[in-house]
N, C-alpha and C. Protein backbone atom coordinates (compact mmCIF):
# COMPACT_ATOMS: atom_id res chain seq x y z
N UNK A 1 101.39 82.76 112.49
CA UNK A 1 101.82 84.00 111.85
C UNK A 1 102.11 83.71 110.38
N UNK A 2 101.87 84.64 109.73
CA UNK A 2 101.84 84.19 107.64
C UNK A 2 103.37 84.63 107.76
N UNK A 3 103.68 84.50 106.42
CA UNK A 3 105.07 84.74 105.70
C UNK A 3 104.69 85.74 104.72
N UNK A 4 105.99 86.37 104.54
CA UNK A 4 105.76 87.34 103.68
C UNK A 4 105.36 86.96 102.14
N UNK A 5 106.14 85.68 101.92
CA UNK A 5 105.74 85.22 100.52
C UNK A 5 104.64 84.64 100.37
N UNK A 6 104.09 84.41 100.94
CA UNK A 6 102.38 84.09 100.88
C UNK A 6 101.49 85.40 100.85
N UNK A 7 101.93 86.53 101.45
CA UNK A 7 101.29 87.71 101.78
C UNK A 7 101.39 88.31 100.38
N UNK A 8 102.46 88.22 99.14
CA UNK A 8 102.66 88.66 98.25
C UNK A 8 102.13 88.06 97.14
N UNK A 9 101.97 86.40 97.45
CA UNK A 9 101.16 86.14 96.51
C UNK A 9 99.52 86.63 96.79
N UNK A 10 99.24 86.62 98.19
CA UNK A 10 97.75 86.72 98.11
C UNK A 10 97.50 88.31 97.74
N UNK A 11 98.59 89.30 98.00
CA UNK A 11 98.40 90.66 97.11
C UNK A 11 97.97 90.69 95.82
N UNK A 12 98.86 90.08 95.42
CA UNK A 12 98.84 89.87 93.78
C UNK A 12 97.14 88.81 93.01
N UNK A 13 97.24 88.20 94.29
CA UNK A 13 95.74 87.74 94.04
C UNK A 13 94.73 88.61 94.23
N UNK A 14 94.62 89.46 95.05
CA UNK A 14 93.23 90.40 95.67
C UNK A 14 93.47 91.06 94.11
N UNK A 15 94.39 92.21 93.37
CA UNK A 15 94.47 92.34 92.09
C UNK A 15 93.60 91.62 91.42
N UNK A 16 93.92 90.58 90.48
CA UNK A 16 93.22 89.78 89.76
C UNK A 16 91.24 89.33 90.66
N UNK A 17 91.24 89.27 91.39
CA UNK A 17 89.94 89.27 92.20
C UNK A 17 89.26 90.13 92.57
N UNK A 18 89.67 91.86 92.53
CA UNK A 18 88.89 92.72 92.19
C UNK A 18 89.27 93.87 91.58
N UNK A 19 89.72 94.01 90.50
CA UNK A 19 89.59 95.14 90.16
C UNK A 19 89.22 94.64 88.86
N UNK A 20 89.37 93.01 88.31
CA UNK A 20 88.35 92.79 86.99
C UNK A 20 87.09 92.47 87.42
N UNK A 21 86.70 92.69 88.96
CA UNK A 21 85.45 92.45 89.83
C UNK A 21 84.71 91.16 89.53
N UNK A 22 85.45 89.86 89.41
CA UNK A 22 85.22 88.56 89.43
C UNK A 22 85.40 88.41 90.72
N UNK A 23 84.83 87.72 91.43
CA UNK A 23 85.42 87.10 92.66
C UNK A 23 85.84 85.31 92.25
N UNK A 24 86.85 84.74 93.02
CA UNK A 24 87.43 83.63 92.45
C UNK A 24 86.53 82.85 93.00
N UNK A 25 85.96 82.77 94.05
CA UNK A 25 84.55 82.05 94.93
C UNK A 25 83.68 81.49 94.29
N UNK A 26 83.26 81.06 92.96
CA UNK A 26 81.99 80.71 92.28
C UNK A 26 82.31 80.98 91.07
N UNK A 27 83.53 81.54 90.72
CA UNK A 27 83.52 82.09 89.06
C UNK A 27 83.78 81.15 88.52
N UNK A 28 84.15 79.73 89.29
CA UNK A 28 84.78 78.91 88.31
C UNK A 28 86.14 79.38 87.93
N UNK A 29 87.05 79.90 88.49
CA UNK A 29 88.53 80.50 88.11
C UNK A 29 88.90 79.82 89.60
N UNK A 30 88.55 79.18 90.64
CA UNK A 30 89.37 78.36 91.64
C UNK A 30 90.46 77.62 91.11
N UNK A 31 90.71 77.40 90.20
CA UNK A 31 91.92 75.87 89.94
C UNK A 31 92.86 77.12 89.22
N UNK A 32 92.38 78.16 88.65
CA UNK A 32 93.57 79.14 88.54
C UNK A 32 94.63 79.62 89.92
N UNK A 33 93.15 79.74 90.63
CA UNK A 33 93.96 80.84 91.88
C UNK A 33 94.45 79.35 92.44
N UNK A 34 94.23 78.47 92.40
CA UNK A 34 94.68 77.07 93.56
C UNK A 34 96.16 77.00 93.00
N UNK A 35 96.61 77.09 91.65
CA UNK A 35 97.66 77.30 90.77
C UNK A 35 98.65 78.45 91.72
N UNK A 36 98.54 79.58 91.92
CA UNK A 36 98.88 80.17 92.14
C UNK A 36 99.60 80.64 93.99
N UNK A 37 98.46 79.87 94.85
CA UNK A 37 98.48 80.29 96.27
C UNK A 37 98.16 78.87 96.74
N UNK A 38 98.70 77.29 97.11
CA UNK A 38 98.54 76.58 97.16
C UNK A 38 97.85 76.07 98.29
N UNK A 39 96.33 76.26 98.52
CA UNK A 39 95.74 75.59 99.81
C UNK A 39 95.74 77.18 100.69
N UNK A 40 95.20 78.18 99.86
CA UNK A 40 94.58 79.17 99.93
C UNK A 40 93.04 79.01 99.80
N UNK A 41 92.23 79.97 100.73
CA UNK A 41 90.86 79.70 100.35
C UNK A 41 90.43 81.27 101.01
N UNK A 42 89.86 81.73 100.20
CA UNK A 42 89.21 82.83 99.74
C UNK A 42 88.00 83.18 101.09
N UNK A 43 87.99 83.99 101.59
CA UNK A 43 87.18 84.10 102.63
C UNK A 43 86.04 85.18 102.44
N UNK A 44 86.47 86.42 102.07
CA UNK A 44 85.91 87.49 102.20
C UNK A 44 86.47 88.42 100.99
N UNK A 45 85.45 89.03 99.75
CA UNK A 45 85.93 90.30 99.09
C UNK A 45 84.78 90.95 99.20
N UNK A 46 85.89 92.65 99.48
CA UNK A 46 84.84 93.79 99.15
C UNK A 46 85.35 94.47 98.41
N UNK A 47 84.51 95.21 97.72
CA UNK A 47 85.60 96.15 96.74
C UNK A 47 83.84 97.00 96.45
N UNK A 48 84.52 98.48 96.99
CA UNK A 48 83.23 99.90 96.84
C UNK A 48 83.57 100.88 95.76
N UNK A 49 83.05 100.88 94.91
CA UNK A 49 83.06 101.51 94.05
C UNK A 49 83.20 103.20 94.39
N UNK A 50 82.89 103.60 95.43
CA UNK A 50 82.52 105.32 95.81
C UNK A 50 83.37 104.83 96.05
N UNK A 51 84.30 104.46 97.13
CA UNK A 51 85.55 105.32 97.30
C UNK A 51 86.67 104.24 96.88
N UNK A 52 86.56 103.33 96.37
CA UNK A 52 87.64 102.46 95.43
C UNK A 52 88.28 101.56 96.49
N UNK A 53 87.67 101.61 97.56
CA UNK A 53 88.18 100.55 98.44
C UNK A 53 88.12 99.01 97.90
N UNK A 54 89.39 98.05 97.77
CA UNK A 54 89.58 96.76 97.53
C UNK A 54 90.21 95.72 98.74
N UNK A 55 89.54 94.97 99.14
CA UNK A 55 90.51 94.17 100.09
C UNK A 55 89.30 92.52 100.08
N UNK A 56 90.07 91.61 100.51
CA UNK A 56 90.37 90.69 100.76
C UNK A 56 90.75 89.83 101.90
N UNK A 57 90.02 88.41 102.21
CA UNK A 57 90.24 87.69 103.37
C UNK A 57 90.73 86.13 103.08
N UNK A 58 91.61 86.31 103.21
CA UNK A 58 92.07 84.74 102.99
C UNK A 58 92.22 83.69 104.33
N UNK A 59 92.52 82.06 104.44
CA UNK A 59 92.77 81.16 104.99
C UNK A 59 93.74 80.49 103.80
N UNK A 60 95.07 80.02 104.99
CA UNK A 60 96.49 79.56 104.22
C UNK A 60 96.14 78.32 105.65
N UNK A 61 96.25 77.01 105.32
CA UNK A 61 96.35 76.33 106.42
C UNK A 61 95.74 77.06 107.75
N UNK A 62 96.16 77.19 108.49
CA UNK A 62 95.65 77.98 109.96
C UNK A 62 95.96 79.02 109.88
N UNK A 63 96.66 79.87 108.87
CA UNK A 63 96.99 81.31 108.90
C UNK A 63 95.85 81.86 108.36
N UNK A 64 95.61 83.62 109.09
CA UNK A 64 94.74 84.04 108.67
C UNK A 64 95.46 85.63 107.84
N UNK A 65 94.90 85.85 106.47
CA UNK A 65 95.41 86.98 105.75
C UNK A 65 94.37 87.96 105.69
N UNK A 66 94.57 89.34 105.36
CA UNK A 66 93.56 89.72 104.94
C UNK A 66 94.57 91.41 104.07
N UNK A 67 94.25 91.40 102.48
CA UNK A 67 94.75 92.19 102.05
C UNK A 67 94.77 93.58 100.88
N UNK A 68 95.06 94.07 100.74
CA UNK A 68 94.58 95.30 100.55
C UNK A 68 95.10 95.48 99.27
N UNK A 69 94.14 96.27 97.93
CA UNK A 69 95.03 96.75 96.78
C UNK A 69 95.53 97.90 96.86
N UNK A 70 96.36 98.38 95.99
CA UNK A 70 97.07 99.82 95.64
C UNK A 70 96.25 100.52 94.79
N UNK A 71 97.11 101.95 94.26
CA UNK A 71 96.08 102.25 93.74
C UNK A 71 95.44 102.51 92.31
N UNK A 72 94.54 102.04 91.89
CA UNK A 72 93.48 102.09 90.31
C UNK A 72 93.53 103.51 89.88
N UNK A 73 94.28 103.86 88.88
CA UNK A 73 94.29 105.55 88.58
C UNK A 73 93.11 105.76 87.83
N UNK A 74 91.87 104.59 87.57
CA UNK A 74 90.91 104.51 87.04
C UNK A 74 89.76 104.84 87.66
N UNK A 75 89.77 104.75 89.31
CA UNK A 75 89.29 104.91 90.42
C UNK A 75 89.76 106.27 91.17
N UNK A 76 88.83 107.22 91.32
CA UNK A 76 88.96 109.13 91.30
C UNK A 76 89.16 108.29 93.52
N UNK A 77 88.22 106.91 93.64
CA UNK A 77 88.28 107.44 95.12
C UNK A 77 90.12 107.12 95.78
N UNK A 78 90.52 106.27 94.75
CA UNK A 78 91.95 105.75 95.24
C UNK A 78 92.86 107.25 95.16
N UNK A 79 92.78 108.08 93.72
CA UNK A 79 93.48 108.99 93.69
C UNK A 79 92.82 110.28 94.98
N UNK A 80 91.73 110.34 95.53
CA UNK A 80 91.36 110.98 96.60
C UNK A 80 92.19 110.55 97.70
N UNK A 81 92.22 109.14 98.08
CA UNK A 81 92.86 108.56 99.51
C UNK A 81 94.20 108.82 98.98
N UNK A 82 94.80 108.96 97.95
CA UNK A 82 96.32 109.04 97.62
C UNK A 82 96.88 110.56 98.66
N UNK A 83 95.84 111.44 97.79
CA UNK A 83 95.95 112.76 98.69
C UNK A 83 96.10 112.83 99.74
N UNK A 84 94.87 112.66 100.25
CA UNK A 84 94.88 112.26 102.21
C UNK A 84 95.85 111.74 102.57
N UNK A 85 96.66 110.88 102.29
CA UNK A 85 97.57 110.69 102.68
C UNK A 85 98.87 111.02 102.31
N UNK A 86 99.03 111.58 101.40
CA UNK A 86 100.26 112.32 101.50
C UNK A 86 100.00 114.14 102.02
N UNK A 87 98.88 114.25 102.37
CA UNK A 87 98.66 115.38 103.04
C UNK A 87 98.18 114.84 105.08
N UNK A 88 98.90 113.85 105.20
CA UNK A 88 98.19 113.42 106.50
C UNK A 88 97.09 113.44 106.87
N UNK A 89 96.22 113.49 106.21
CA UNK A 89 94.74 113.23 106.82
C UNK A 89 94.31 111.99 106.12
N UNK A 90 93.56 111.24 107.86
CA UNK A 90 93.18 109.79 107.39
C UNK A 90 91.75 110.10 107.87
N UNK A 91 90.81 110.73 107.46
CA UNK A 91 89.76 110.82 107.76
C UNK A 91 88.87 109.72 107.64
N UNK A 92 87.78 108.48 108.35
CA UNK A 92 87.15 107.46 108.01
C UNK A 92 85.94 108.00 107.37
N UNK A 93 85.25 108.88 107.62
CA UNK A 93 84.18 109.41 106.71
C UNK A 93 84.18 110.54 105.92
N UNK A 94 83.87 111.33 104.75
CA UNK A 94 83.90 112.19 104.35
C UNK A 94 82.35 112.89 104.45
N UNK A 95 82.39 113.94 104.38
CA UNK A 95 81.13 114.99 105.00
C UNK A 95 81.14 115.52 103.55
N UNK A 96 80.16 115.47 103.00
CA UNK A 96 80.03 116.22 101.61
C UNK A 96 78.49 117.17 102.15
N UNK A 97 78.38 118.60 101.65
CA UNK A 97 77.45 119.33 101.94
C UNK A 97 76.56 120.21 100.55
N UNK A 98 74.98 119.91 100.93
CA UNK A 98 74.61 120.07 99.71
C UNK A 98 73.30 120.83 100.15
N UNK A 99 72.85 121.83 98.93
CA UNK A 99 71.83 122.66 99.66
C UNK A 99 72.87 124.03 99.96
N UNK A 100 71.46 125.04 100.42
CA UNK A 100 71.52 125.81 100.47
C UNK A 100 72.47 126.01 101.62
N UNK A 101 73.48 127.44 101.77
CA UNK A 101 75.12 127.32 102.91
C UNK A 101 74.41 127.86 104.18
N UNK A 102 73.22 128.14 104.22
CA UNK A 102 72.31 128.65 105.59
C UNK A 102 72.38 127.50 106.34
N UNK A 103 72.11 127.31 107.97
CA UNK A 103 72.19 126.06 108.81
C UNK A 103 71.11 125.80 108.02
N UNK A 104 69.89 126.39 108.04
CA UNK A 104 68.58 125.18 108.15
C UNK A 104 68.56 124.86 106.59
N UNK A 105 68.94 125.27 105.73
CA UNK A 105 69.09 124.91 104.23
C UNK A 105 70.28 123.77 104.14
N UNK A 106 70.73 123.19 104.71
CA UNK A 106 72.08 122.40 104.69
C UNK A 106 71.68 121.09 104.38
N UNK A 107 71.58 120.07 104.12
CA UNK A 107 71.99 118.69 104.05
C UNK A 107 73.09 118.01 104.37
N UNK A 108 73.57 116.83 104.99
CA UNK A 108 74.86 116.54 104.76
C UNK A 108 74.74 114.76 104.40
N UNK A 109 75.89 114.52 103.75
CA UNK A 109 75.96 112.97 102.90
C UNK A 109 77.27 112.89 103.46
N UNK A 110 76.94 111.47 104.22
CA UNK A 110 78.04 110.95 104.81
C UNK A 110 78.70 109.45 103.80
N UNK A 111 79.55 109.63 103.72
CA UNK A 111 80.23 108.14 103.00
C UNK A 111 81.84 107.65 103.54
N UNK A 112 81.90 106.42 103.84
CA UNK A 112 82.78 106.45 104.48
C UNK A 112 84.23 106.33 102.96
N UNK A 113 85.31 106.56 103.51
CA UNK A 113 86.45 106.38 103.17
C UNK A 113 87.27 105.28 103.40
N UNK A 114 88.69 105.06 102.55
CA UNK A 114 88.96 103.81 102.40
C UNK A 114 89.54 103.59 103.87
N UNK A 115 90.09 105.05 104.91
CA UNK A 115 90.74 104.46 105.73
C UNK A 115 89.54 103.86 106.67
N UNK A 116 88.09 104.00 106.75
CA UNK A 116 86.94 103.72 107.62
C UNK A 116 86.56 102.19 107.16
N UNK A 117 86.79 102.62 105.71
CA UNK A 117 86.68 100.82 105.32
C UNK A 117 87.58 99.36 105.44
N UNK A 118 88.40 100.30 105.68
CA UNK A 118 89.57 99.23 106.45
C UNK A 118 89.46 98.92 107.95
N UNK A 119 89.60 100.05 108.43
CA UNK A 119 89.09 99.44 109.93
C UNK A 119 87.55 98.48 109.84
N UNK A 120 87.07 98.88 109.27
CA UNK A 120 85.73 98.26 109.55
C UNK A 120 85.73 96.48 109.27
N UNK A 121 85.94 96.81 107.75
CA UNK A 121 86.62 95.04 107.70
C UNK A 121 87.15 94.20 108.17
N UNK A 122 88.41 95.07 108.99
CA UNK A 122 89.12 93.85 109.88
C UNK A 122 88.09 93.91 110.99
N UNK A 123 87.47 94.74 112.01
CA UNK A 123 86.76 94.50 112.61
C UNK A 123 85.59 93.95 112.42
N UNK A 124 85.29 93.85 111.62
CA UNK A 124 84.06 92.68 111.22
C UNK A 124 84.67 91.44 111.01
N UNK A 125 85.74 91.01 110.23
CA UNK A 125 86.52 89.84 110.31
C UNK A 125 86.71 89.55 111.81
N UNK A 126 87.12 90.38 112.56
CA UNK A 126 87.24 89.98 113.90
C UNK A 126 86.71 89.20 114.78
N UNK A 127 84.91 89.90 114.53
CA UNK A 127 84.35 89.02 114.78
C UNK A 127 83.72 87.76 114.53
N UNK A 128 83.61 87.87 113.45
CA UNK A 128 83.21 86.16 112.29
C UNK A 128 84.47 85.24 112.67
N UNK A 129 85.86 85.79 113.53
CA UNK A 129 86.86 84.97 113.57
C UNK A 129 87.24 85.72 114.64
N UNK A 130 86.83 84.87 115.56
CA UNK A 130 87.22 85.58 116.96
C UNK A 130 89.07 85.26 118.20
N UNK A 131 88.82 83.96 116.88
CA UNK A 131 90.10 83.52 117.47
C UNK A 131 91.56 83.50 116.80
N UNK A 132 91.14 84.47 115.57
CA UNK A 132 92.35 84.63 114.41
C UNK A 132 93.13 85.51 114.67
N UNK A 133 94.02 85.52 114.36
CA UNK A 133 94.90 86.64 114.18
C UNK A 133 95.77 86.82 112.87
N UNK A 134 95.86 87.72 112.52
CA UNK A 134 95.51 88.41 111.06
C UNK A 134 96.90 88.56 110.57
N UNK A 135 97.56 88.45 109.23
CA UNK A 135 98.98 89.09 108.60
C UNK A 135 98.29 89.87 107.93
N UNK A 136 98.24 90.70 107.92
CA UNK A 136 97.60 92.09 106.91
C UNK A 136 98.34 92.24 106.11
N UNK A 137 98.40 92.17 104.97
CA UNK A 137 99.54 92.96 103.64
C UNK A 137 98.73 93.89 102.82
N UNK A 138 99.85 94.44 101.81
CA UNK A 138 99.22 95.75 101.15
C UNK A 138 100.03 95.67 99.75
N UNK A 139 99.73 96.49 98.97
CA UNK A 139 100.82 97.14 98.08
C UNK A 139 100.67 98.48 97.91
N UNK A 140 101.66 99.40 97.34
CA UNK A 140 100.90 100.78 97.12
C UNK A 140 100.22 101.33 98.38
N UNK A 141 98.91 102.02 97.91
CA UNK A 141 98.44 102.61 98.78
C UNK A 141 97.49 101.21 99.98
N UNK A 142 97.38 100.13 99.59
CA UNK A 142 96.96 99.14 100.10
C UNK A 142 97.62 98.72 101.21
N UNK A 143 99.26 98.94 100.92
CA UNK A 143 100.15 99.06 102.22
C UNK A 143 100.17 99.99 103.36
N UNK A 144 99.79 101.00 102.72
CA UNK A 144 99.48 102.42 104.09
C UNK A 144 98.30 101.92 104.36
N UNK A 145 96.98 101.45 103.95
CA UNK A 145 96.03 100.60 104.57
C UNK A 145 96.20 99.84 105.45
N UNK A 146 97.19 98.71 105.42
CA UNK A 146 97.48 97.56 106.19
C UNK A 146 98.48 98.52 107.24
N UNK A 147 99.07 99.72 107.26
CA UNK A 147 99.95 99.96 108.29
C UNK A 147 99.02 100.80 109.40
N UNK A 148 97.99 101.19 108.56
CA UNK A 148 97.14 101.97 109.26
C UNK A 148 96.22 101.58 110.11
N UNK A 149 95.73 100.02 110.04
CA UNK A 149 95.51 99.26 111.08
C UNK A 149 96.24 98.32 111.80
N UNK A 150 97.47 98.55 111.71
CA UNK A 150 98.22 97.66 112.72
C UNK A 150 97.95 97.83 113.65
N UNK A 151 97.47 98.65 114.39
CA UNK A 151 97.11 98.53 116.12
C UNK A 151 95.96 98.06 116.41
N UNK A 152 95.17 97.80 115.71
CA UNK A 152 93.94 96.69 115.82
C UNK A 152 94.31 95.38 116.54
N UNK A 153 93.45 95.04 117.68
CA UNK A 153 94.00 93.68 118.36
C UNK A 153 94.23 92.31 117.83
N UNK A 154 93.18 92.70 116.35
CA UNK A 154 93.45 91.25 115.49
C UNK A 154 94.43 90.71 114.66
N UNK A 155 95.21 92.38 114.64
CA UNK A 155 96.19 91.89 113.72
C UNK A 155 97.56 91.54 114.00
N UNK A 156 98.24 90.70 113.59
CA UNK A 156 99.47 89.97 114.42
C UNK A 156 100.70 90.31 113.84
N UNK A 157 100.52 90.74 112.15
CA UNK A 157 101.70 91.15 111.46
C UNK A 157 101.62 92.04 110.26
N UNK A 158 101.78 92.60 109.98
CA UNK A 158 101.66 93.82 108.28
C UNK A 158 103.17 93.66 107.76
N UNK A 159 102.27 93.13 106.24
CA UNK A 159 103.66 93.20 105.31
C UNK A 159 102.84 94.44 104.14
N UNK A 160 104.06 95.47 104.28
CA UNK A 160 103.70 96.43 103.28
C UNK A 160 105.01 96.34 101.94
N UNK A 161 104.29 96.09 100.93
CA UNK A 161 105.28 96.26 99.66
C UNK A 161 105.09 97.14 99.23
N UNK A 162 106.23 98.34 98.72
CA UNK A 162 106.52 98.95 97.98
C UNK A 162 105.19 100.28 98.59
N UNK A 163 105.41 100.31 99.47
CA UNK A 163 104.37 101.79 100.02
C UNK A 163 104.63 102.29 100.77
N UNK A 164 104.23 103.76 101.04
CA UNK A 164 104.64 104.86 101.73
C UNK A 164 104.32 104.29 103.50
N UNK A 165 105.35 104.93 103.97
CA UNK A 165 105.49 104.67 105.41
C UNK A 165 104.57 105.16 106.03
N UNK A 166 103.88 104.96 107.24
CA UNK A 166 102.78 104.94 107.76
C UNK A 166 102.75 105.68 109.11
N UNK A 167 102.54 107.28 109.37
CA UNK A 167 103.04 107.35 111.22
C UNK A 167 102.87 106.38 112.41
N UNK A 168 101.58 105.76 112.34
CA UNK A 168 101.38 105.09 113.00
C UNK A 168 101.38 105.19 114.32
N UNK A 169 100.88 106.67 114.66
CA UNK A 169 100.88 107.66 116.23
C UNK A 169 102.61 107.81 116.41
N UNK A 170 102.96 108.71 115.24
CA UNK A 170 104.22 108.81 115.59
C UNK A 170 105.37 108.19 115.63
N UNK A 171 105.52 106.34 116.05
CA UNK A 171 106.67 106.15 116.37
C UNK A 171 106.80 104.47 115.68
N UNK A 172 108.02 103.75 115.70
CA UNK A 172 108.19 102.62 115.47
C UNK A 172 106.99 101.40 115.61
N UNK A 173 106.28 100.82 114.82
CA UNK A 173 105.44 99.50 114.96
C UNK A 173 105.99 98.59 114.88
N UNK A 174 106.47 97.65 115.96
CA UNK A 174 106.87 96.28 115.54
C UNK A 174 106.04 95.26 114.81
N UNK A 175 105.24 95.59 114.82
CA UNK A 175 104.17 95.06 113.86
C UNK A 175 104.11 94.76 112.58
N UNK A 176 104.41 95.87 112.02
CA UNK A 176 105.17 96.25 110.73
C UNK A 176 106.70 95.99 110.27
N UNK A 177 106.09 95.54 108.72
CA UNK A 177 107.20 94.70 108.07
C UNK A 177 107.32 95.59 106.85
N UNK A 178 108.32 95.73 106.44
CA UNK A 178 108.10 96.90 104.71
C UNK A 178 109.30 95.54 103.92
């Protein structure tokens, strides 16, 4: 199981690793981040430009992390998921409709959202690591990310800093750490 102070540094790392969209993996900036998260190693970044999704997969010794940014007011999809969630809707795909409003004139463009891209990640981590189990952290809106998959079987602990509380079907997650 991770610690929270490792979960905060590797927050603060996913920051610096994508939103100046370097990854630390090959940039030659390893002996920075080694500085920073000691015997950390970088597993997995995605970061989608349509809907501003950022997250991150780390290895700490045998612990497995995987963590989420807050949100880029530079990024229209972070201030979109801001909404959704303070209006309760966690929709994973968005339905955009284009063309004429008749059925057979319709088109539709599917793209997923940050809460679809979160599930998806850890479940793809899941399987590339079948035997891990996950501390998820967040900040910001990155934290309602990480609370929003706590019931995923992979994940073992969520540390959310400084972010809005999460229903989480209603009731108490022991899972969850704020």
């Amino acid at each position: 199981m991770g610690n929270v102070f490792t979960s905060a540094q590797l927050v603060r790392a996913s920051y610096r690793g994508s939103y100046d969209r370097k990854n630390y993996k090959g940039s030659g900036r390893e002996d920075e981040f080694n500085r920073e998260v000691v015997n950390a190693k970088l597993l997995h970044n995605m970061f989608d430009p349509a809907s501003g999704f950022s997250a991150s997969a780390w290895k700490v010794g045998r612990n497995y992390y995987i963590t989420f940014t807050g949100t880029d007011l530079s990024q229209y999809g972070d201030i979109r998921t801001d909404v959704q969630l303070a209006m309760g809707n966690y929709p994973e795909e968005n339905t955009f409709v284009h063309g004429d409003p008749r059925p057979e004139g319709k088109h539709y463009e599917f793209s997923k959202t940050q809460w679809g891209h979160a599930r998806t990640f850890v479940r793809d981590l899941a399987v590339l690591y079948p035997d891990a189990k996950f501390t998820v952290a967040g900040h910001s809106l990155g934290g309602a990310l990480a609370q929003y998959i706590a019931n995923e079987d992979s994940v073992e602990l969520v540390h959310a800093f400084n972010s809005p509380g999460f229903p989480n079907g209603g009731g108490y997650n022991p899972k969850v750490r704020h």
